[in-house]
PDB file of N, CA and C in Angstrom:
ATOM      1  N   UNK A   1      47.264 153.829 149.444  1.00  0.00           N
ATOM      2  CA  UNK A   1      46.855 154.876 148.544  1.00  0.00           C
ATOM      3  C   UNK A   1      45.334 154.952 148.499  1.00  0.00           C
ATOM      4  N   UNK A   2      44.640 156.371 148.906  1.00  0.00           N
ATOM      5  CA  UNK A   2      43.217 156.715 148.539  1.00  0.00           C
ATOM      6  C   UNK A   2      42.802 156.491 147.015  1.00  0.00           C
ATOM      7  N   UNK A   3      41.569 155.609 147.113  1.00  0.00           N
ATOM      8  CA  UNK A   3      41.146 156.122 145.617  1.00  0.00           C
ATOM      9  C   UNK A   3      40.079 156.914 145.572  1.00  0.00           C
ATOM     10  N   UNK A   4      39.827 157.441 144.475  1.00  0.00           N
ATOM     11  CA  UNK A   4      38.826 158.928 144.366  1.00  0.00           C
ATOM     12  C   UNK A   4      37.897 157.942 143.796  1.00  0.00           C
ATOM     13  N   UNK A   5      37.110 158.750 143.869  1.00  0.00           N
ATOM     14  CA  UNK A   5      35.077 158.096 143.552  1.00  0.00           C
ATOM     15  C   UNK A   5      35.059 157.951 142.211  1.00  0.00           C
ATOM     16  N   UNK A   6      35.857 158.679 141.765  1.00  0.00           N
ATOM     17  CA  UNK A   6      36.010 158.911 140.142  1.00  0.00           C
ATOM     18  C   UNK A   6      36.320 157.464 139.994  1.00  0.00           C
ATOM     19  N   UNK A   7      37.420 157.146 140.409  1.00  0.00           N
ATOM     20  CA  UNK A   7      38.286 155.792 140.154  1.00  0.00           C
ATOM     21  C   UNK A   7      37.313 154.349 140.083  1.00  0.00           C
ATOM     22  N   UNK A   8      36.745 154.541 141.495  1.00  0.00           N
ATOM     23  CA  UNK A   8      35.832 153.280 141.881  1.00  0.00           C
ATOM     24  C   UNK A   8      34.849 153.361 140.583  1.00  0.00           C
ATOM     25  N   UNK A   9      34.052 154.642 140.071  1.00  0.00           N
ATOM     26  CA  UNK A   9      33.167 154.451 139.572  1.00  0.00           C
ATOM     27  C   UNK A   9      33.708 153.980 138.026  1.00  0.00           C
ATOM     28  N   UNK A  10      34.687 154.549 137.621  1.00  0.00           N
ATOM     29  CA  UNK A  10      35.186 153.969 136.017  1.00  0.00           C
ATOM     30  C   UNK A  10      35.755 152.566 136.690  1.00  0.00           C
ATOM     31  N   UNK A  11      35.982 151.536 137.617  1.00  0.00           N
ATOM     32  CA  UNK A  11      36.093 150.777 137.640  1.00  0.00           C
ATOM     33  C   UNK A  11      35.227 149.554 137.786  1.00  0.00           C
ATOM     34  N   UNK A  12      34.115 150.332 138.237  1.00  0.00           N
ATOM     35  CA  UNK A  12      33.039 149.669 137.653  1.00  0.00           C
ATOM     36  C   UNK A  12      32.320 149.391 136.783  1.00  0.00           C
ATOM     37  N   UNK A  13      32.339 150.412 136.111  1.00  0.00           N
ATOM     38  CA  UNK A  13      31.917 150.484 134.733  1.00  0.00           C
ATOM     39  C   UNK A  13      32.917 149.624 133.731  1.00  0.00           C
ATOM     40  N   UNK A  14      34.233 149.710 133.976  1.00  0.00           N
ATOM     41  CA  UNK A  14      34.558 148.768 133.160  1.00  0.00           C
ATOM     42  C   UNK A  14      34.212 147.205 133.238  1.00  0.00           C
ATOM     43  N   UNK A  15      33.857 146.964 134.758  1.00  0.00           N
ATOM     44  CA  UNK A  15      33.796 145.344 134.565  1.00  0.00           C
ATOM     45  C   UNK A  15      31.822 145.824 134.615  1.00  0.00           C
ATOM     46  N   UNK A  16      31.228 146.415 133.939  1.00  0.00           N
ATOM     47  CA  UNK A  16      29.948 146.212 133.781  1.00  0.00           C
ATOM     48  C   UNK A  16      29.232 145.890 134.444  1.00  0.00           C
ATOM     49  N   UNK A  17      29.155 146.876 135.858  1.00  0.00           N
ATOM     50  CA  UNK A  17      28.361 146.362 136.787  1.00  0.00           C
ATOM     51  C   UNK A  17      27.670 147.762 137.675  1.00  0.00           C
ATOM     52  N   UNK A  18      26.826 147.255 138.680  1.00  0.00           N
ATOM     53  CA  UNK A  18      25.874 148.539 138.859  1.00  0.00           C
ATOM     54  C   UNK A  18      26.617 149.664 139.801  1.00  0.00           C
ATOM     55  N   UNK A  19      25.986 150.832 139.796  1.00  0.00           N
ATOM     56  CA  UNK A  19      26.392 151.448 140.655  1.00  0.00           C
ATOM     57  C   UNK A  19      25.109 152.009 141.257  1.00  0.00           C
ATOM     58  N   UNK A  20      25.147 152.268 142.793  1.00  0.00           N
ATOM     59  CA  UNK A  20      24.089 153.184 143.388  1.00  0.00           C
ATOM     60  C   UNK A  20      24.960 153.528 144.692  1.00  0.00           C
ATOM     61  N   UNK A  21      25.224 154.605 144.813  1.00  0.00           N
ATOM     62  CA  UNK A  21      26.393 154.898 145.942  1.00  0.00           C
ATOM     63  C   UNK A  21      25.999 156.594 146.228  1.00  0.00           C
ATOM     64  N   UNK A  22      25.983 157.107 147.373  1.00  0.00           N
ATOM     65  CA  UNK A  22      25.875 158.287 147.897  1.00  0.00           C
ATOM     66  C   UNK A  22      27.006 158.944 147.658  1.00  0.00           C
ATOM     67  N   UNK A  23      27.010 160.708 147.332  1.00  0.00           N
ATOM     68  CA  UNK A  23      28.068 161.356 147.196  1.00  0.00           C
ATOM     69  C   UNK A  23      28.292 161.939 148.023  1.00  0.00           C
ATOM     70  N   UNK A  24      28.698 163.318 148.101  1.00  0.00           N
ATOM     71  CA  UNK A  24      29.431 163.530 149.133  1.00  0.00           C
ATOM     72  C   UNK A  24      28.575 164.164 150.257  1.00  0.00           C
ATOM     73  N   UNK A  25      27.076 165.071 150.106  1.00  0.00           N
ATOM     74  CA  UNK A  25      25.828 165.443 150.538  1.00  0.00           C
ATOM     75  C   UNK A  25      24.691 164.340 150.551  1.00  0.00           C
ATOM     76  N   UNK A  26      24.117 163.918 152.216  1.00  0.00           N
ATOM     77  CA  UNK A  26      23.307 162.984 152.169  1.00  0.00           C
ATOM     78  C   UNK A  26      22.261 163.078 151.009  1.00  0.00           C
ATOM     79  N   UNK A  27      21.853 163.683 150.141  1.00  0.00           N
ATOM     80  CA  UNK A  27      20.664 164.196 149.459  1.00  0.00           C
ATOM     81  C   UNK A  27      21.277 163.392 148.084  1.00  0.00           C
ATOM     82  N   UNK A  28      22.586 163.480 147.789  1.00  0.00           N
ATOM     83  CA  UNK A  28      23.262 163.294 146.303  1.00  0.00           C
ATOM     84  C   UNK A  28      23.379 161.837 146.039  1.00  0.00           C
ATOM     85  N   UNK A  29      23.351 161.501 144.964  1.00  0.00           N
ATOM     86  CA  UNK A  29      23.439 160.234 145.018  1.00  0.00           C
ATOM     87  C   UNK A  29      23.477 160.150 143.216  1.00  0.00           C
ATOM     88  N   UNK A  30      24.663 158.421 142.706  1.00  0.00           N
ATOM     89  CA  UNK A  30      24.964 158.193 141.417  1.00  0.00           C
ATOM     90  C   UNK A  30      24.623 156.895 141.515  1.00  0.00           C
ATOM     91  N   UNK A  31      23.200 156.919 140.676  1.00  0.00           N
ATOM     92  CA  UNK A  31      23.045 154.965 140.445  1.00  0.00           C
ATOM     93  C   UNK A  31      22.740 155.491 138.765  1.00  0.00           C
ATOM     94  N   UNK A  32      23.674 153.827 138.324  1.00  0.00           N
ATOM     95  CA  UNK A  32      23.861 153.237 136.928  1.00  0.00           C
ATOM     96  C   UNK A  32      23.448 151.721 137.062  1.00  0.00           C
ATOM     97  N   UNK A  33      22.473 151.357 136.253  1.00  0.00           N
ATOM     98  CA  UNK A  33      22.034 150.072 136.526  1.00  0.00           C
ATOM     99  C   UNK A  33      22.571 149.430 135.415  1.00  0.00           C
ATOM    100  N   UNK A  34      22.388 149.940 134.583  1.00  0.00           N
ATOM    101  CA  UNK A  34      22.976 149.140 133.241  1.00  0.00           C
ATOM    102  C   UNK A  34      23.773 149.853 132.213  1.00  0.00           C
ATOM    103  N   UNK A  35      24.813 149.097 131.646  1.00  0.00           N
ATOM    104  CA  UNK A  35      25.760 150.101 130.184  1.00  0.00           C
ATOM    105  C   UNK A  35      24.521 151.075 129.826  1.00  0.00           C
ATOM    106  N   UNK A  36      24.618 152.062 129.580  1.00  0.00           N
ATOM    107  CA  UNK A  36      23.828 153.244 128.800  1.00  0.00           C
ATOM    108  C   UNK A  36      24.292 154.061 128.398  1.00  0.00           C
ATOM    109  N   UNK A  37      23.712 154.374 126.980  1.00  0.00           N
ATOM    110  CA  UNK A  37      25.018 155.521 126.298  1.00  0.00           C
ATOM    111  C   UNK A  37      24.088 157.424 127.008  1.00  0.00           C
ATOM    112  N   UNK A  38      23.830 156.942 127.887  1.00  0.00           N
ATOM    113  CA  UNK A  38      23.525 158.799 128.827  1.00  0.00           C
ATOM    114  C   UNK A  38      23.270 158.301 130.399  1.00  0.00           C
ATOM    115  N   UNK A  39      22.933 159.765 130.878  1.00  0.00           N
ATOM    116  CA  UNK A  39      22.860 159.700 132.297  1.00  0.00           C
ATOM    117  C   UNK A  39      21.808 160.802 132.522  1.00  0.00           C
ATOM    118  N   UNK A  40      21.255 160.579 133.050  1.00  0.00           N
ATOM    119  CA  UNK A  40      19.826 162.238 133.400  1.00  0.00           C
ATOM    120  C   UNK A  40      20.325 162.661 134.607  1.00  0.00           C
ATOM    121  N   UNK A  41      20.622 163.953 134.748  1.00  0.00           N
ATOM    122  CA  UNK A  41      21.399 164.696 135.699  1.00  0.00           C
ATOM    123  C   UNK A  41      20.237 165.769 136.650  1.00  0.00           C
ATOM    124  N   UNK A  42      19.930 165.444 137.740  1.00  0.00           N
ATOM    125  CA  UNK A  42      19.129 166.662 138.228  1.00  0.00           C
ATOM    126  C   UNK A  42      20.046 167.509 139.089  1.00  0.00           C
ATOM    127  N   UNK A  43      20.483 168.954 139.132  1.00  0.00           N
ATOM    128  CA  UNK A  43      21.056 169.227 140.130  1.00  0.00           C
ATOM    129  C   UNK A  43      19.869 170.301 140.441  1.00  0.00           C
ATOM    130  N   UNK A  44      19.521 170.023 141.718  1.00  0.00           N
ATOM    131  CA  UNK A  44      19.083 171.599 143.030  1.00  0.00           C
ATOM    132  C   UNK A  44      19.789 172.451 143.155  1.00  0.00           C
ATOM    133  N   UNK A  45      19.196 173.842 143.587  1.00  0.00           N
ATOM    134  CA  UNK A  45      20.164 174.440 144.556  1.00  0.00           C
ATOM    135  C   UNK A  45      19.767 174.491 145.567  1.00  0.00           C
ATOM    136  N   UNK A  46      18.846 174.517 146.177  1.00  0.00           N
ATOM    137  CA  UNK A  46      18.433 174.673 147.859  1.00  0.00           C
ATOM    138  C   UNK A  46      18.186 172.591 148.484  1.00  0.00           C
ATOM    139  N   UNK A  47      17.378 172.530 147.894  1.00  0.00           N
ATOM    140  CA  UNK A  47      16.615 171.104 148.670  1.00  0.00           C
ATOM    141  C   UNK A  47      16.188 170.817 147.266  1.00  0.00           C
ATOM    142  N   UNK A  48      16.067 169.320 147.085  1.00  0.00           N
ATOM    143  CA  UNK A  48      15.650 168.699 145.943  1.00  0.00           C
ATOM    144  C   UNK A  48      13.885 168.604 145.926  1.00  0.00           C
ATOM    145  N   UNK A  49      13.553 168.837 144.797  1.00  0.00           N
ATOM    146  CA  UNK A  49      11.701 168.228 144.797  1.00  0.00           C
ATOM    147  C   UNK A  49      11.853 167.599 144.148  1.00  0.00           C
ATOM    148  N   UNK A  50      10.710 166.797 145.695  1.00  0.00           N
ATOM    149  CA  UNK A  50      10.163 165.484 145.497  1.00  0.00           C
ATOM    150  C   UNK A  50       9.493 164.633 144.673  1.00  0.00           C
ATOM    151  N   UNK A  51       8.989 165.566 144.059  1.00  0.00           N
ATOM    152  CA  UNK A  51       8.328 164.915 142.761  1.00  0.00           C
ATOM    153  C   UNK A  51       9.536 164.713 141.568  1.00  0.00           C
ATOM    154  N   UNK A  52       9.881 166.019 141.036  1.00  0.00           N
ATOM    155  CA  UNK A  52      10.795 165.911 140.223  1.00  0.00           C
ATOM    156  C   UNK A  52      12.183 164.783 140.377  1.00  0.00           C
ATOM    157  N   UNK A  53      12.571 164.250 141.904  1.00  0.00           N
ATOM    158  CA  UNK A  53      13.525 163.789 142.047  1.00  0.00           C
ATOM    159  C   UNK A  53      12.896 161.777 141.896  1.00  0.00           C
ATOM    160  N   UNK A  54      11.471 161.950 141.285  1.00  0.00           N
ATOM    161  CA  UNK A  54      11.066 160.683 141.572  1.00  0.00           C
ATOM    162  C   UNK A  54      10.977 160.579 139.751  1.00  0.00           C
ATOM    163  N   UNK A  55      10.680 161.332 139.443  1.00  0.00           N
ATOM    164  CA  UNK A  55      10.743 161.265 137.819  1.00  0.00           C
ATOM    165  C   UNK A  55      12.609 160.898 137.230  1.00  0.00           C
ATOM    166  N   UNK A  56      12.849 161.743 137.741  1.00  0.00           N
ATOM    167  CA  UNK A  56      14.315 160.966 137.754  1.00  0.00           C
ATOM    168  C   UNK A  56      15.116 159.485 137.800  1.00  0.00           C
ATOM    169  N   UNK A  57      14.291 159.359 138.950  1.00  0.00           N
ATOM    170  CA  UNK A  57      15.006 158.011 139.355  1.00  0.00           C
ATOM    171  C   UNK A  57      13.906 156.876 138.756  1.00  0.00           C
ATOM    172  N   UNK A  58      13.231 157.359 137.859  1.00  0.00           N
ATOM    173  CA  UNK A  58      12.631 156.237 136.977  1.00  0.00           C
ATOM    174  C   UNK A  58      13.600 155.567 135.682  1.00  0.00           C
ATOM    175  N   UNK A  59      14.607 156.599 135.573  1.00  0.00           N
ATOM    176  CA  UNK A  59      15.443 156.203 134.566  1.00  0.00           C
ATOM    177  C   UNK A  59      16.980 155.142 135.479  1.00  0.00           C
ATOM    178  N   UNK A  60      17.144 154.458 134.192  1.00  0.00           N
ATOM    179  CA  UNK A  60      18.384 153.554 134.725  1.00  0.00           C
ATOM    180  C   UNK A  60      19.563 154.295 135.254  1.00  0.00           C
ATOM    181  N   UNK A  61      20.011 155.146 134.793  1.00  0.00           N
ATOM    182  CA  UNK A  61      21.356 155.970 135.285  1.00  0.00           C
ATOM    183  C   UNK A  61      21.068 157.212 135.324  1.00  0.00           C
ATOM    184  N   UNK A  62      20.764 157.573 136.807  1.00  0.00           N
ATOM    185  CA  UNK A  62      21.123 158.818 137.157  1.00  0.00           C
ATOM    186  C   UNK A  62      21.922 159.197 138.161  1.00  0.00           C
ATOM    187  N   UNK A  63      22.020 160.765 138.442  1.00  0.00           N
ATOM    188  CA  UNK A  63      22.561 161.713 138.901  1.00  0.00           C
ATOM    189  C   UNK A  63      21.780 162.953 139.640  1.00  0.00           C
ATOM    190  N   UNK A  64      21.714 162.472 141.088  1.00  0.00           N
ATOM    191  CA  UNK A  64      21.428 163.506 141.984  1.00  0.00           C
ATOM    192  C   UNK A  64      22.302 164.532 142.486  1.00  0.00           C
ATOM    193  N   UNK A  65      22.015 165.582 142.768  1.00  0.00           N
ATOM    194  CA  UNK A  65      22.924 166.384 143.401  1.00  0.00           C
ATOM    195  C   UNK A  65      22.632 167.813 143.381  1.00  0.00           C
ATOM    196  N   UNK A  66      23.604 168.356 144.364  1.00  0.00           N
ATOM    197  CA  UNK A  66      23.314 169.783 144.930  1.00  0.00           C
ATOM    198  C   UNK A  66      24.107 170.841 143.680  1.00  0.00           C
ATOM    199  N   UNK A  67      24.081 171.594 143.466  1.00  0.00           N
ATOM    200  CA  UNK A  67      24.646 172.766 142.465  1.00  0.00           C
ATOM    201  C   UNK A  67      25.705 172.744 142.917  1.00  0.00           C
ATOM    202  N   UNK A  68      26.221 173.054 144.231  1.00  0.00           N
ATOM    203  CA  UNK A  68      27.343 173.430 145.204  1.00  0.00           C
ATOM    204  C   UNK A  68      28.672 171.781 144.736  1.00  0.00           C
ATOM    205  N   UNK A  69      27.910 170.943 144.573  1.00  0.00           N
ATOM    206  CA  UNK A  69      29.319 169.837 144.397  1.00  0.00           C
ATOM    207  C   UNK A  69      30.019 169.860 142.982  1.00  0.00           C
TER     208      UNK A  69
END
């Protein structure tokens, strides 16, 4: 049986541990470093900026990604 990304990722989270894993577009990407009650979400629609995508990933749990996923 396949498991969905969904699955892996609430299964990590339950045993409290990190995530940084690529989605389904080389560009996208979900890292959680630690329990946190939020997540900072950037989505693009064309190509991500670079700057903005570095302000992002200063925080513990985020969320990259394209509009389209």
């Amino acid at each position: 049986m396949m498991t969905s990304i969904a699955d892996k990722i609430s299964e990590v989270l339950t045993e409290s541990q990190t995530i940084n894993t690529k989605l389904q577009s080389e560009d996208s990407r979900l890292v959680i470093e630690k329990f946190l009650p939020y997540l900072c979400i950037y989505r693009y629609k064309k190509k991500p900026d670079p700057k903005f995508e570095e302000i992002v990933k200063t925080q513990a749990s985020y969320l990259i990604c394209s509009s389209k996923e």
